[in-house]
C-alpha atoms as a PDB file:
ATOM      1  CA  UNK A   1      11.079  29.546  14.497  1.00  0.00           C
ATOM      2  CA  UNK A   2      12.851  27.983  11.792  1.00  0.00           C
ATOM      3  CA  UNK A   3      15.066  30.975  11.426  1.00  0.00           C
ATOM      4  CA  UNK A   4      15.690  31.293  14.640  1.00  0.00           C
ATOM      5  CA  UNK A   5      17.217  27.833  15.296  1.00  0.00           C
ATOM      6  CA  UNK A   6      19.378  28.159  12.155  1.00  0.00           C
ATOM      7  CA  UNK A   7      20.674  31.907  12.678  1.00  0.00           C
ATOM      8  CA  UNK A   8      23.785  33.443  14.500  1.00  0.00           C
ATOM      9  CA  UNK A   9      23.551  37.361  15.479  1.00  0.00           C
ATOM     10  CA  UNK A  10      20.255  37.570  13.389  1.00  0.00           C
ATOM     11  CA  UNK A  11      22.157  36.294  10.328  1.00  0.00           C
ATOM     12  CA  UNK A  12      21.860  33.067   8.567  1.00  0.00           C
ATOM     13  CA  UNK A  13      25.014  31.352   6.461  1.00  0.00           C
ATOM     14  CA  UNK A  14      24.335  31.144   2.791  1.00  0.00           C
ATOM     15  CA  UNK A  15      25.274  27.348   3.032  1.00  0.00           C
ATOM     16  CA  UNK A  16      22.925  27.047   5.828  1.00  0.00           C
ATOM     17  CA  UNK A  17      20.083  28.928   3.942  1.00  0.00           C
ATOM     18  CA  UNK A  18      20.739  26.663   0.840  1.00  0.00           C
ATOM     19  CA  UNK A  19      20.193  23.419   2.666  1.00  0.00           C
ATOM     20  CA  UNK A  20      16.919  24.473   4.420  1.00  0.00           C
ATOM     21  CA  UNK A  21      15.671  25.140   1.364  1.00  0.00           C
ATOM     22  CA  UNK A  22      15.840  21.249   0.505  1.00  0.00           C
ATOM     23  CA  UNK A  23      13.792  20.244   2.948  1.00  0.00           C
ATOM     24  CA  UNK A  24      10.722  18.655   2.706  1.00  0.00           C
ATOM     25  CA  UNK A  25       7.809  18.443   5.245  1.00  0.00           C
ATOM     26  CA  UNK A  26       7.765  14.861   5.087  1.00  0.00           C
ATOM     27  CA  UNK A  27       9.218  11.668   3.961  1.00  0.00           C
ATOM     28  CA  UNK A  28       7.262   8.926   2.758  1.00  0.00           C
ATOM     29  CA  UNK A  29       8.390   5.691   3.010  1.00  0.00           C
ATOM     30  CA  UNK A  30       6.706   2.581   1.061  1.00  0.00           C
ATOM     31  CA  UNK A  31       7.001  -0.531  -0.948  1.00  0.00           C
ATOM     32  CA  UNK A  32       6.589  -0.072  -4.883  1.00  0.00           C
ATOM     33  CA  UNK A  33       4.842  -3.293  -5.098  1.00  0.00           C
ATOM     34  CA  UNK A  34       1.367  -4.764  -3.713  1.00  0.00           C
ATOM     35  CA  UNK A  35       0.287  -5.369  -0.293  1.00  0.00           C
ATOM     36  CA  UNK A  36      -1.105  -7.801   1.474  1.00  0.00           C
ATOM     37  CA  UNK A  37      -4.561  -7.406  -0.358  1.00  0.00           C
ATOM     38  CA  UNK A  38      -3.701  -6.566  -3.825  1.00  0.00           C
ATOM     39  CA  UNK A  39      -3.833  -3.147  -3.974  1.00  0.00           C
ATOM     40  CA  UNK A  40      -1.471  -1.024  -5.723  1.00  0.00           C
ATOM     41  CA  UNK A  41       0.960   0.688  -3.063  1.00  0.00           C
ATOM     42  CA  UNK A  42       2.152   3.374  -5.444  1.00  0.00           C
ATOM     43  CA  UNK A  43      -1.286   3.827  -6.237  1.00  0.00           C
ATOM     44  CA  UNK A  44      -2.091   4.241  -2.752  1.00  0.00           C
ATOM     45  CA  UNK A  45       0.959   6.730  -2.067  1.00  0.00           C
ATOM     46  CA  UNK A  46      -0.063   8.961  -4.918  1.00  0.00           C
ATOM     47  CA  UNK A  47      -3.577   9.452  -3.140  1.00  0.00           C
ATOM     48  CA  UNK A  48      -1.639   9.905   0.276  1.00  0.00           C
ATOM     49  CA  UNK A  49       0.717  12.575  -1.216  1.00  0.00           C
ATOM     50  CA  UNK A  50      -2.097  14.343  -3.064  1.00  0.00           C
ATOM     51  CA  UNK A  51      -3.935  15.174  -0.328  1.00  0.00           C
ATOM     52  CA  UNK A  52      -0.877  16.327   1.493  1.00  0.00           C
ATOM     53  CA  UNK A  53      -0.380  18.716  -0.870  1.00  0.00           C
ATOM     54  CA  UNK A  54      -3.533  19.967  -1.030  1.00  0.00           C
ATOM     55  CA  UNK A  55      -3.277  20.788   3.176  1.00  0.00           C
ATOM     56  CA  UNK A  56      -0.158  22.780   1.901  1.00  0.00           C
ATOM     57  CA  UNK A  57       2.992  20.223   2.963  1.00  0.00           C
ATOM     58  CA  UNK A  58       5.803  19.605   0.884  1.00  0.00           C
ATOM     59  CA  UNK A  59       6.758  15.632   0.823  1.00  0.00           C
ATOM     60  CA  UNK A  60       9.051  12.989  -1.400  1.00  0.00           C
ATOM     61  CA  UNK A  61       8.689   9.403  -1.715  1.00  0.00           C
ATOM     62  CA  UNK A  62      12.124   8.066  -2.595  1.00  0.00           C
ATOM     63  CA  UNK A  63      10.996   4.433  -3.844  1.00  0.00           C
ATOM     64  CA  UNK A  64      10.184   5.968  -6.956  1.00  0.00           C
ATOM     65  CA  UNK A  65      13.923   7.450  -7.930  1.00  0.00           C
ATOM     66  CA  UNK A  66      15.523   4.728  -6.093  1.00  0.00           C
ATOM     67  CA  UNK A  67      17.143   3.315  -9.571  1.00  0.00           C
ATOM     68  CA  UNK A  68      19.050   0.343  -7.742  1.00  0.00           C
ATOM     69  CA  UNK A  69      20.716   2.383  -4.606  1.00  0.00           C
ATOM     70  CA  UNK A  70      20.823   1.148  -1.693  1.00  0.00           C
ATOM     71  CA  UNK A  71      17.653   1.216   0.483  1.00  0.00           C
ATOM     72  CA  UNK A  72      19.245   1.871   3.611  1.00  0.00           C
ATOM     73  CA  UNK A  73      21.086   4.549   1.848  1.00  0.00           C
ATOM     74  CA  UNK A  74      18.353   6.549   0.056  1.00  0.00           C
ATOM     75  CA  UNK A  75      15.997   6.040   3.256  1.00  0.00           C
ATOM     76  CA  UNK A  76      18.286   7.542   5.294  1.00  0.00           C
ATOM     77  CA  UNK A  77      18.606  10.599   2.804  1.00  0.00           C
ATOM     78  CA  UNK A  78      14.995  11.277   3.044  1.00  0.00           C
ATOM     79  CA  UNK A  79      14.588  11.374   6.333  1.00  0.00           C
ATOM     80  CA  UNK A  80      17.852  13.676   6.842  1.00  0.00           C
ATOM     81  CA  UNK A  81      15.925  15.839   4.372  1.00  0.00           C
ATOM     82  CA  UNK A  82      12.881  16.220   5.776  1.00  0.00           C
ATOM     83  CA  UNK A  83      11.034  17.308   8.806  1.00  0.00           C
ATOM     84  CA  UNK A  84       8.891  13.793   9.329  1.00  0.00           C
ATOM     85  CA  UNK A  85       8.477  10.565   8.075  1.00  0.00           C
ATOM     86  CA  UNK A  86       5.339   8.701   6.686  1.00  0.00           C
ATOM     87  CA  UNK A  87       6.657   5.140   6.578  1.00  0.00           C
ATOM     88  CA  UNK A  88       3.573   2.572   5.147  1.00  0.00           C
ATOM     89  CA  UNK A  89       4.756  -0.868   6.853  1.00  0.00           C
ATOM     90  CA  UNK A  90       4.090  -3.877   4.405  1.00  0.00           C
ATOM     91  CA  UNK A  91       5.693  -7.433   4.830  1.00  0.00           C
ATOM     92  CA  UNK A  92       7.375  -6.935   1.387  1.00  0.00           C
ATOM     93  CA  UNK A  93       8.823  -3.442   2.424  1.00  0.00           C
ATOM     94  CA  UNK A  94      10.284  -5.325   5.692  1.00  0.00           C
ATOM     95  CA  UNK A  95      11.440  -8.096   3.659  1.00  0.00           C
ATOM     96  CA  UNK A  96      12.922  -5.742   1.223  1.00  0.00           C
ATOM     97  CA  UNK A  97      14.692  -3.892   4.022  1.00  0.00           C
ATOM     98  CA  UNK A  98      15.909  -6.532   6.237  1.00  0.00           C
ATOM     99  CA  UNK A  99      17.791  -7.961   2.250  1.00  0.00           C
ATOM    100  CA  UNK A 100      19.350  -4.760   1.668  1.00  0.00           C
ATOM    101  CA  UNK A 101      21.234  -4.428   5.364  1.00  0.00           C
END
């Protein structure tokens, strides 16, 4: 299906092929920090990414490269990257996000 959508004539561009091959299944989205009850987030997205490997899906979480860009910015690269997006909703990460806009 994917091949499909992407070719012309049967044929796919090289530049085309090139940036399909950076995409992820999913993006996940989270707050590198605590929530609400003290639990680790990362912690918590580690576990959440794990087992999405193990059901065979490919996914990123940004926050952990972010090294000082924009939030907005790298967010937005994910998700252009990917096929879905797993976005954990804390009140820091919407705190976070509203101070970065």
């Amino acid at each position: 299906a994917i091949f499909d959508a992407n070719a012309v004539g049967g044929v796919m561009s090289r530049d085309r092929l090139m940036e399909l091959s950076q995409m992820r299944d999913c993006y996940i989205s989270f707050d590198d920090g605590v929530d609400a009850n003290g639990r680790n987030v990362p912690q918590w997205m580690d576990k959440v990414q794990h087992a999405l490997k193990n059901k065979g899906l490919v996914s990123w979480m940004g926050e952990r490269s972010s090294n000082g860009q924009n939030v907005v910015q790298q967010v937005s690269s994910g998700i252009d990257k990917s096929r879905s997006v797993v976005c954990f909703l804390t009140k820091n990460y919407i705190d976070r996000v509203a101070k970065s806009s």
